[in-house]
C-alpha atoms as a PDB file:
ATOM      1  CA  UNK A   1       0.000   0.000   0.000  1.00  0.00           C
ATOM      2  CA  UNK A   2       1.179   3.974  -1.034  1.00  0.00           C
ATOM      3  CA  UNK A   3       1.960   5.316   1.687  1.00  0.00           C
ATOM      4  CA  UNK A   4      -0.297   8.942   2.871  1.00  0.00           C
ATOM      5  CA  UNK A   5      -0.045  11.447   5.332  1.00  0.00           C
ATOM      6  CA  UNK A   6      -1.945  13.280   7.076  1.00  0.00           C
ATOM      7  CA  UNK A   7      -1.303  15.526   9.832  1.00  0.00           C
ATOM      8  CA  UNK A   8      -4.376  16.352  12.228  1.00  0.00           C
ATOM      9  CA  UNK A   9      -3.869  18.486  15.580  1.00  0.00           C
ATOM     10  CA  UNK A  10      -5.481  16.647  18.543  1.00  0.00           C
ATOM     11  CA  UNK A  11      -6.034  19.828  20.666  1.00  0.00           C
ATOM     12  CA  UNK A  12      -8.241  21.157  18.469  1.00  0.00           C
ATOM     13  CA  UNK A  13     -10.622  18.155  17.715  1.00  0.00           C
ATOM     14  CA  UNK A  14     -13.851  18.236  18.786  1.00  0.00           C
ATOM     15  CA  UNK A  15     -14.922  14.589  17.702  1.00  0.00           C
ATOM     16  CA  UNK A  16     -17.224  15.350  14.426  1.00  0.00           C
ATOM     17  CA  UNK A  17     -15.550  11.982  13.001  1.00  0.00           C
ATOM     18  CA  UNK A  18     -15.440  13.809   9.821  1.00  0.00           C
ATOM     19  CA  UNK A  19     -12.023  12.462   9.235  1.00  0.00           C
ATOM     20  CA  UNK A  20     -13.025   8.766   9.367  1.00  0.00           C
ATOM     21  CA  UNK A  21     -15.532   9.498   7.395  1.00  0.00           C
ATOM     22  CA  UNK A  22     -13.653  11.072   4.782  1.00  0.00           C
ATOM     23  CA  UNK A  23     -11.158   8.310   5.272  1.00  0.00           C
ATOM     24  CA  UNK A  24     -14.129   5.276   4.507  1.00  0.00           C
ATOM     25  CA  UNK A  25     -15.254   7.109   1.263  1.00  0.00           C
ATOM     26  CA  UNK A  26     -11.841   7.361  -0.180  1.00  0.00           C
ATOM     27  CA  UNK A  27     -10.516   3.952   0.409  1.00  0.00           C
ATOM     28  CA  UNK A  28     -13.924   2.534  -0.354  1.00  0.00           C
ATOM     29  CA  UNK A  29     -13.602   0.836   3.181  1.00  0.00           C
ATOM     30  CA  UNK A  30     -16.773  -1.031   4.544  1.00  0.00           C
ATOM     31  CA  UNK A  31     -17.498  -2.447   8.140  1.00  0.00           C
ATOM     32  CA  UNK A  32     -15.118  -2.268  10.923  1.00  0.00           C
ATOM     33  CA  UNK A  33     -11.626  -1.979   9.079  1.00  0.00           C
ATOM     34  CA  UNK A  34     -11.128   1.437   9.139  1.00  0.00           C
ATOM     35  CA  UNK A  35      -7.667   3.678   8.563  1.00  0.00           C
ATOM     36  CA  UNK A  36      -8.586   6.781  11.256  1.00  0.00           C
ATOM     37  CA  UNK A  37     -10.420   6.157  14.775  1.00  0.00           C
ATOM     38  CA  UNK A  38     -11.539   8.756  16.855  1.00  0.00           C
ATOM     39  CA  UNK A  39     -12.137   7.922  20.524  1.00  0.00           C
ATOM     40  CA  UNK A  40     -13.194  10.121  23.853  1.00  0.00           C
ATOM     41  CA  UNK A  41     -10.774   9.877  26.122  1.00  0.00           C
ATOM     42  CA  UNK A  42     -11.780  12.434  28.849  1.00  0.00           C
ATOM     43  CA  UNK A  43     -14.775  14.260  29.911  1.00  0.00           C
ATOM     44  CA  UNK A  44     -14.196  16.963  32.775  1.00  0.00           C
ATOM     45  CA  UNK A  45     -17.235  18.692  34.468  1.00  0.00           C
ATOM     46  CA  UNK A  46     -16.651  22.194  35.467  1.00  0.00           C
ATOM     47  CA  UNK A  47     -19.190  24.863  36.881  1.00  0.00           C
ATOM     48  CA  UNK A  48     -21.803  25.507  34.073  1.00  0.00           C
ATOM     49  CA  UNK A  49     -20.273  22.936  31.351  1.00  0.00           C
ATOM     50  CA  UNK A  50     -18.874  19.721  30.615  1.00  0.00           C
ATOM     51  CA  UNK A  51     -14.841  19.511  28.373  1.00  0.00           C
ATOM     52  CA  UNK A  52     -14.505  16.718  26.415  1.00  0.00           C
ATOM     53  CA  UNK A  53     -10.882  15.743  25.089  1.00  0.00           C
ATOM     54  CA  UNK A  54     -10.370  13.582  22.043  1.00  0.00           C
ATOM     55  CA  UNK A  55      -7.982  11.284  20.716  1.00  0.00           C
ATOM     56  CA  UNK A  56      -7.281  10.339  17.026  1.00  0.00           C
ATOM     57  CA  UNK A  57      -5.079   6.856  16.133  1.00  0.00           C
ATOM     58  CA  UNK A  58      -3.750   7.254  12.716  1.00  0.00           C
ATOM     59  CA  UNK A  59      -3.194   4.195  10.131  1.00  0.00           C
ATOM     60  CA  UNK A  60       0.923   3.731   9.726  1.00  0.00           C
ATOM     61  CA  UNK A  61      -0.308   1.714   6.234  1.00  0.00           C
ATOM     62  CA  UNK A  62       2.457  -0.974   7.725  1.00  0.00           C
ATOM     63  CA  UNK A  63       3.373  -3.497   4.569  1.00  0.00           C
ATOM     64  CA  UNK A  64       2.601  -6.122   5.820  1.00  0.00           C
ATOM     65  CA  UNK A  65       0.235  -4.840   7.986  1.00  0.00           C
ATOM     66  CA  UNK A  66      -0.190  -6.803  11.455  1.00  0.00           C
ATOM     67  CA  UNK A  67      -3.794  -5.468  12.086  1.00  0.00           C
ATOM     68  CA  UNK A  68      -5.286  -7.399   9.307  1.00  0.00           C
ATOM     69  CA  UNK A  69      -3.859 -10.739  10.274  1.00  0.00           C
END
């Protein structure tokens, strides 16, 4: 597989998922295999709101690639 890059800053995601998304449609990827998962890792409740923190886990397109064994 080619390898691709793609650079995404974690402090400033908000978890819309619009990255796996975008991700699925252009490897044409269907059911759980996916190259880009988004997960919530914290949620902190202040005063008046709640802060949610994000994490993003990124593909490395290994050749061979241990996840799919």
């Amino acid at each position: 597989m080619k390898p691709y890059e793609l650079i995404i800053d974690e402090k400033a995601c908000w978890g819309c998922r619009t990255c796996e998304v975008a991700c699925m449609q252009e490897f044409d990827l269907k059911g759980s295999l996916t190259f880009i998962t988004v997960t919530e890792e914290t949620a902190e409740r202040g005063a008046d709101q709640v802060q949610f923190s994000y994490g993003v886990n990124l593909c490395r397109h290994c050749d061979p690639a241990p996840c799919l064994e």
